[in-house]
C-alpha atoms as a PDB file:
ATOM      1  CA  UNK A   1     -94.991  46.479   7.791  1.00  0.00           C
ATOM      2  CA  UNK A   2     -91.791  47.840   9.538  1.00  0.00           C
ATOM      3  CA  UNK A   3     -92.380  44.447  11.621  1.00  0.00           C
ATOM      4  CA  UNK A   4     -92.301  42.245   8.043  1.00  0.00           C
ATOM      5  CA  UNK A   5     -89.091  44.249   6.653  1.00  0.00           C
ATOM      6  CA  UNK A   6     -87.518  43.673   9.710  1.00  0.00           C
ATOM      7  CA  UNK A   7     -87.848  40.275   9.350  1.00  0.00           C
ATOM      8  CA  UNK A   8     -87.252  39.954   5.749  1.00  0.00           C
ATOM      9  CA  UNK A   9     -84.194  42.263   6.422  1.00  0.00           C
ATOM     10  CA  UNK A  10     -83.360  39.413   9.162  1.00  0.00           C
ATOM     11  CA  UNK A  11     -83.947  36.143   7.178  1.00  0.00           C
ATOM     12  CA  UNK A  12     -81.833  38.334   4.283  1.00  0.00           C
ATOM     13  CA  UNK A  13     -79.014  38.807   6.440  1.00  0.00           C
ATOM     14  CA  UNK A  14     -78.979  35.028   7.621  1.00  0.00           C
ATOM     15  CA  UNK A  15     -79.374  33.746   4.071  1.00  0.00           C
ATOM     16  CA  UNK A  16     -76.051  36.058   3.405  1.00  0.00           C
ATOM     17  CA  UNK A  17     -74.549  34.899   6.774  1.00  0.00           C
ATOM     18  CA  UNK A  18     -75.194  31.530   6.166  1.00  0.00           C
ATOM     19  CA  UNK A  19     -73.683  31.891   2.356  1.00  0.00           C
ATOM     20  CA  UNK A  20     -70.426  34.000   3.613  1.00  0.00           C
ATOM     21  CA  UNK A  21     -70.055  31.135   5.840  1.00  0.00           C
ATOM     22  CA  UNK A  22     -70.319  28.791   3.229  1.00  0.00           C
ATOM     23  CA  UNK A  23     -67.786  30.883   0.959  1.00  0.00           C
ATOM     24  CA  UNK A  24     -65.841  31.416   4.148  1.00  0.00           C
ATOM     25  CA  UNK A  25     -65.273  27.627   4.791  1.00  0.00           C
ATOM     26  CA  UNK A  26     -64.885  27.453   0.769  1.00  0.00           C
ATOM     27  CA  UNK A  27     -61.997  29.585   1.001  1.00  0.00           C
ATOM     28  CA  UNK A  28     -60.197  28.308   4.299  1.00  0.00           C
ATOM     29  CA  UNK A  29     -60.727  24.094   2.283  1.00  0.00           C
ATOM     30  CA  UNK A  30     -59.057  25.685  -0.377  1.00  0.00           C
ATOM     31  CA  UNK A  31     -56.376  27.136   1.621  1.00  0.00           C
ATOM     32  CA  UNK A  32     -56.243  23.866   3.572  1.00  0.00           C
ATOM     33  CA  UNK A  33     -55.983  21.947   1.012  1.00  0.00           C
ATOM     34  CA  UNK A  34     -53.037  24.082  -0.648  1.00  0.00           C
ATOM     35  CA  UNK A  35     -51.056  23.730   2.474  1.00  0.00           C
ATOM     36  CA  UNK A  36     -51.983  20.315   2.195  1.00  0.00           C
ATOM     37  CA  UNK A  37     -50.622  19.514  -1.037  1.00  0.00           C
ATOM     38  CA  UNK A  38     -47.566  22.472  -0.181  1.00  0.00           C
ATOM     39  CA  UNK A  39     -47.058  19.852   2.725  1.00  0.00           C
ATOM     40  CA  UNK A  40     -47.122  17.145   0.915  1.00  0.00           C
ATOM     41  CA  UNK A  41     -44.857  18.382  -1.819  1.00  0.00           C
ATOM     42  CA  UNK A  42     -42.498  19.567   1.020  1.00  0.00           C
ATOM     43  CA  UNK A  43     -42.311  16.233   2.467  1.00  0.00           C
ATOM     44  CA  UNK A  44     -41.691  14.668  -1.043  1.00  0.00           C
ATOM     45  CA  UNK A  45     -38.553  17.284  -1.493  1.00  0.00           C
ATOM     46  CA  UNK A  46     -37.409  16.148   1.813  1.00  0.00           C
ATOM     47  CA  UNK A  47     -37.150  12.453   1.133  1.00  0.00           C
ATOM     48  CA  UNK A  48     -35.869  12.858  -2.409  1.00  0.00           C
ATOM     49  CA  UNK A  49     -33.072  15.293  -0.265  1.00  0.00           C
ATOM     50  CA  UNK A  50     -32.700  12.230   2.328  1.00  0.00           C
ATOM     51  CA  UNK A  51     -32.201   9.913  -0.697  1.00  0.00           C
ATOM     52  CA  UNK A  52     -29.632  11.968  -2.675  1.00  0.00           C
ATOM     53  CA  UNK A  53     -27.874  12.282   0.485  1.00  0.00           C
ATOM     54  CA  UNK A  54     -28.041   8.464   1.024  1.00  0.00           C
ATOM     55  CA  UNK A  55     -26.829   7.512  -2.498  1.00  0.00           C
ATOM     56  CA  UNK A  56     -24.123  10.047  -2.387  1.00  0.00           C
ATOM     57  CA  UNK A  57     -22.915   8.784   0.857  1.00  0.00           C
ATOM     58  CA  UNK A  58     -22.950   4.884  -0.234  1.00  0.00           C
ATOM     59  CA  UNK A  59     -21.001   5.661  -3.361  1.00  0.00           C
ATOM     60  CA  UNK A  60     -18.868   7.697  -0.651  1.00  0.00           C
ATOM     61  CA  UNK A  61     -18.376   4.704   1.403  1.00  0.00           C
ATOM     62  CA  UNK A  62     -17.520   2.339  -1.705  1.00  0.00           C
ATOM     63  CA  UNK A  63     -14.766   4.897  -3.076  1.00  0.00           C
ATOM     64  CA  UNK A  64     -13.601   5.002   0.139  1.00  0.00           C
ATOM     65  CA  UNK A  65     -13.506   1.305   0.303  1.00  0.00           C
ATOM     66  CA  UNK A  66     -11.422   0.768  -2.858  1.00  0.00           C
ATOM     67  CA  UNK A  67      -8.911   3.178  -1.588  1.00  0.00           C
ATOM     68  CA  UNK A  68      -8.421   1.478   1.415  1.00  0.00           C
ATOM     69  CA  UNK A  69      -8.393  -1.885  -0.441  1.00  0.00           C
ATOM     70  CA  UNK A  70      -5.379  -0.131  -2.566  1.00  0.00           C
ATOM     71  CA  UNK A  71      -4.171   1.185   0.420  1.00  0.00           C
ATOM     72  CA  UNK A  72      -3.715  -1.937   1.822  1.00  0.00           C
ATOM     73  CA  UNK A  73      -2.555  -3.809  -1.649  1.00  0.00           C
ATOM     74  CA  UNK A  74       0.133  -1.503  -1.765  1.00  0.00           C
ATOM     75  CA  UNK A  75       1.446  -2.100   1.306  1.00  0.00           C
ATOM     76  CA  UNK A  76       1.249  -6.094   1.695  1.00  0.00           C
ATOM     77  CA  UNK A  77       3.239  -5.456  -1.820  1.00  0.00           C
ATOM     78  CA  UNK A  78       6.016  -2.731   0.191  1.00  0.00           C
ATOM     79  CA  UNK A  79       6.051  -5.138   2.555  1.00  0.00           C
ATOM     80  CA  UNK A  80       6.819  -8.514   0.710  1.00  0.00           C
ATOM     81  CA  UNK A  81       9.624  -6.111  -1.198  1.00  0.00           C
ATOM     82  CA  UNK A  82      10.712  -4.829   1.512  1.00  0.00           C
ATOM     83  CA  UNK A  83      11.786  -7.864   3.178  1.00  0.00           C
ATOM     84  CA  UNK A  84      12.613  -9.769   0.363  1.00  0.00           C
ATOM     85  CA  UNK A  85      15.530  -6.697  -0.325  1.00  0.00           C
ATOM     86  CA  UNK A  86      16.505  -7.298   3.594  1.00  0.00           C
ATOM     87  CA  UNK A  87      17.090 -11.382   2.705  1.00  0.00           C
ATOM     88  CA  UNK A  88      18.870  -9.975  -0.167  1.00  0.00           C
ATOM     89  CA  UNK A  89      21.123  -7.446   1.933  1.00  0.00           C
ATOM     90  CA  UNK A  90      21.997 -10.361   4.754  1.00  0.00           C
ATOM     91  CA  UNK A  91      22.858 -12.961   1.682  1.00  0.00           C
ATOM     92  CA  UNK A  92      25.073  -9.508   0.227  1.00  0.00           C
ATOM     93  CA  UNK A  93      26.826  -9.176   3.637  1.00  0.00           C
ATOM     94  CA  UNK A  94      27.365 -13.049   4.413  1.00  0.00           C
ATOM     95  CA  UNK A  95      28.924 -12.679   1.085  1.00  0.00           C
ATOM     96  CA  UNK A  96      30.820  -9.808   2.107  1.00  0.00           C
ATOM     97  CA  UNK A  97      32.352 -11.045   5.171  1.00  0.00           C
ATOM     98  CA  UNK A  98      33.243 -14.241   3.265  1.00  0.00           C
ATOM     99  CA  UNK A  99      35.195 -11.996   0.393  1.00  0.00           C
ATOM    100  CA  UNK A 100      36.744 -10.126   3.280  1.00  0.00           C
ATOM    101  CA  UNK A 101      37.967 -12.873   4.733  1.00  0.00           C
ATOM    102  CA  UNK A 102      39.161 -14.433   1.994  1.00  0.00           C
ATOM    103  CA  UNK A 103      41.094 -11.343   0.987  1.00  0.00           C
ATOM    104  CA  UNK A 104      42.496 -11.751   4.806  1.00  0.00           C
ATOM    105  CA  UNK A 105      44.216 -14.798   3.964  1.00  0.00           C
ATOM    106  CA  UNK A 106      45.021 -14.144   0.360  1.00  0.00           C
ATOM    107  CA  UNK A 107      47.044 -10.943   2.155  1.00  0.00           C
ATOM    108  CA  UNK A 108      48.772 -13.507   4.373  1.00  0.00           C
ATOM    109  CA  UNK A 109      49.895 -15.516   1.886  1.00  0.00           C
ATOM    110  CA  UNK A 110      51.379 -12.650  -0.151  1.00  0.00           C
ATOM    111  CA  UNK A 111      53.286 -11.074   2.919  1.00  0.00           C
ATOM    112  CA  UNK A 112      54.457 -14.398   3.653  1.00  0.00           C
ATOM    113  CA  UNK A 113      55.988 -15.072   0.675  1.00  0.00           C
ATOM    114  CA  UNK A 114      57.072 -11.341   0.486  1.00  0.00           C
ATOM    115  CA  UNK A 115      58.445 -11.782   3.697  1.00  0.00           C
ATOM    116  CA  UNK A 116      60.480 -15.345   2.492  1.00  0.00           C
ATOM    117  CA  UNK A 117      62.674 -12.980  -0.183  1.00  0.00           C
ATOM    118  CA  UNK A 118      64.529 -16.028  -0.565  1.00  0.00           C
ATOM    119  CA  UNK A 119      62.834 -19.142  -2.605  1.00  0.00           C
ATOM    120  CA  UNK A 120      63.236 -22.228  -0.707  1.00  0.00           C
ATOM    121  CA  UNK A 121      62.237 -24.115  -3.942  1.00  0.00           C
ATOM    122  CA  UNK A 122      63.577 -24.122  -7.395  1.00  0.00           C
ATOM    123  CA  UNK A 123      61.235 -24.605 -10.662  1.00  0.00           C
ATOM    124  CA  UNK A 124      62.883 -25.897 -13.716  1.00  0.00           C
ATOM    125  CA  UNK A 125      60.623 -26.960 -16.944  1.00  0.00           C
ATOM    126  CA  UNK A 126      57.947 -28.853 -15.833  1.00  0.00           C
ATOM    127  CA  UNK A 127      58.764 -30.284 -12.172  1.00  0.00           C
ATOM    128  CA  UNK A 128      58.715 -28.474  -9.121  1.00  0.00           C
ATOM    129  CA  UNK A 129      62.307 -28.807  -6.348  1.00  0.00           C
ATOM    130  CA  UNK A 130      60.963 -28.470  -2.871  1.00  0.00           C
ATOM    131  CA  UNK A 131      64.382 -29.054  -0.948  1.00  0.00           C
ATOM    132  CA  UNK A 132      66.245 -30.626  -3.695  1.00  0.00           C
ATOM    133  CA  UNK A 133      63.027 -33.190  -3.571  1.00  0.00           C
ATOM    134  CA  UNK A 134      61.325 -33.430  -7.158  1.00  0.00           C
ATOM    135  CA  UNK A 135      57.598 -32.679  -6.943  1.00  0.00           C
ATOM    136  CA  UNK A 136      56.446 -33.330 -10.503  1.00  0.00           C
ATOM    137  CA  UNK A 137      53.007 -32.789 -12.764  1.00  0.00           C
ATOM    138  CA  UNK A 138      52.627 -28.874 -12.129  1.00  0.00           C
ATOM    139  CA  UNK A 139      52.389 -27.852 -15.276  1.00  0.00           C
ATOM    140  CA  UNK A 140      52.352 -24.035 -16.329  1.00  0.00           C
ATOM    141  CA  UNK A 141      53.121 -22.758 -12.443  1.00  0.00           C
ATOM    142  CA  UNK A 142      50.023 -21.770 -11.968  1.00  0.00           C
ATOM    143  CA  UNK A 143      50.401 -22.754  -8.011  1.00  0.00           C
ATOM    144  CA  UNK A 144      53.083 -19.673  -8.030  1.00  0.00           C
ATOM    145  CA  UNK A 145      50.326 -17.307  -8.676  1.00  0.00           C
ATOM    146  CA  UNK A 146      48.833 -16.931  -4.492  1.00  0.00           C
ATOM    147  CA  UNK A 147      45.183 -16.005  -6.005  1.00  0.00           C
ATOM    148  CA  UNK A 148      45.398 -19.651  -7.394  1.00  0.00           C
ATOM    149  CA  UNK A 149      46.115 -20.846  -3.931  1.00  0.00           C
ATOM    150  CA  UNK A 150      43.050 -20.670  -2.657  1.00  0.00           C
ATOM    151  CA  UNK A 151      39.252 -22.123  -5.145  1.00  0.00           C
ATOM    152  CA  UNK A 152      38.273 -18.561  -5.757  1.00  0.00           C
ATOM    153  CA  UNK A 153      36.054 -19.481  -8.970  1.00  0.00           C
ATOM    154  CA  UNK A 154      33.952 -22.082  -6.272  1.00  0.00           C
ATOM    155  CA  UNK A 155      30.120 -20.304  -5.655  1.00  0.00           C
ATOM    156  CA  UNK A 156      29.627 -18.351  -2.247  1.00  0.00           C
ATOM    157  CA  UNK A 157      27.072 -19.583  -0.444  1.00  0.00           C
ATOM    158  CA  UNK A 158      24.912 -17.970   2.441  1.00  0.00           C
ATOM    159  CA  UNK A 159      21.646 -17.940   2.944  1.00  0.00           C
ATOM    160  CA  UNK A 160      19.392 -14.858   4.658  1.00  0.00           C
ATOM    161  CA  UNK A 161      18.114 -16.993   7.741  1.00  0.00           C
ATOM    162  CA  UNK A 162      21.792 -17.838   8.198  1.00  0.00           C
ATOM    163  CA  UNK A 163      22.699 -14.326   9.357  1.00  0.00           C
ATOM    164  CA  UNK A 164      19.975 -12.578  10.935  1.00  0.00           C
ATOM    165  CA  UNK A 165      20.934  -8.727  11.944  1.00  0.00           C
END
């Protein structure tokens, strides 16, 4: 009988081996398939990380885009301003050195007749007597006046190209 409990003790202890086995691969499928789906759901966080990361950086790149599209706005507009005002300043001088020289001669004039203290013409009513010779049709004297001398109410023109500094 010791032989037969020994061998039911035996086939007992294989029928529990066999059945921790099967709970023992039980357990270790379960725990595969938990780091399975822990896997899985890691890898799913990653790419939604990647594509956050993506999106962020294309509206990164399109703001950064704009502002270089102002950027450069801005200065084709500086630019264009910039030398329009330096056409503007080499019209202002050409004017300036015509004024100047104007001025020059006006000067001239007056220190020439300042210089004549004596009249060698004589104005009576409405004729002019340049060496006892009657010059006629002057009207109110405006010749006498030395800024009159000179078409000082005519336009100055210069142009920007004309004077290039």
């Amino acid at each position: 009988m010791s032989s037969s409990s020994g061998n039911s003790s035996g086939a007992n202890t294989q029928i529990q081996d066999s059945g921790s086995d099967e709970d023992l691969r039980q357990i270790m499928d379960t725990r595969k398939r938990k780091r399975m789906i822990s896997n899985r759901e890691s890898a799913r966080r990653s790419r939604m990380r990647k594509q956050k990361h993506l999106d962020e950086m294309i509206a990164q790149v399109s703001l950064l885009r704009n502002e270089n599209n102002q950027m450069v706005t801005n200065l084709n507009v500086t630019t264009q301003i910039f030398l329009n005002i330096e056409a503007e300043n080499s019209v202002l001088r050409a004017q300036m050195a015509e004024l100047t020289h104007r001025l020059q001669s006006l000067n001239d004039i007056v220190n020439c007749l300042n210089a004549t203290n004596a009249a060698p013409f004589v104005v009576e009513s409405e004729d002019l007597f340049f060496n006892d010779q009657m010059i006629s049709g002057f009207g109110d004297h405006d010749f006498l006046n030395p800024w009159n001398l000179l078409n000082v109410n005519q336009p100055i023109m210069a142009s920007a190209d004309a004077f290039m500094y």
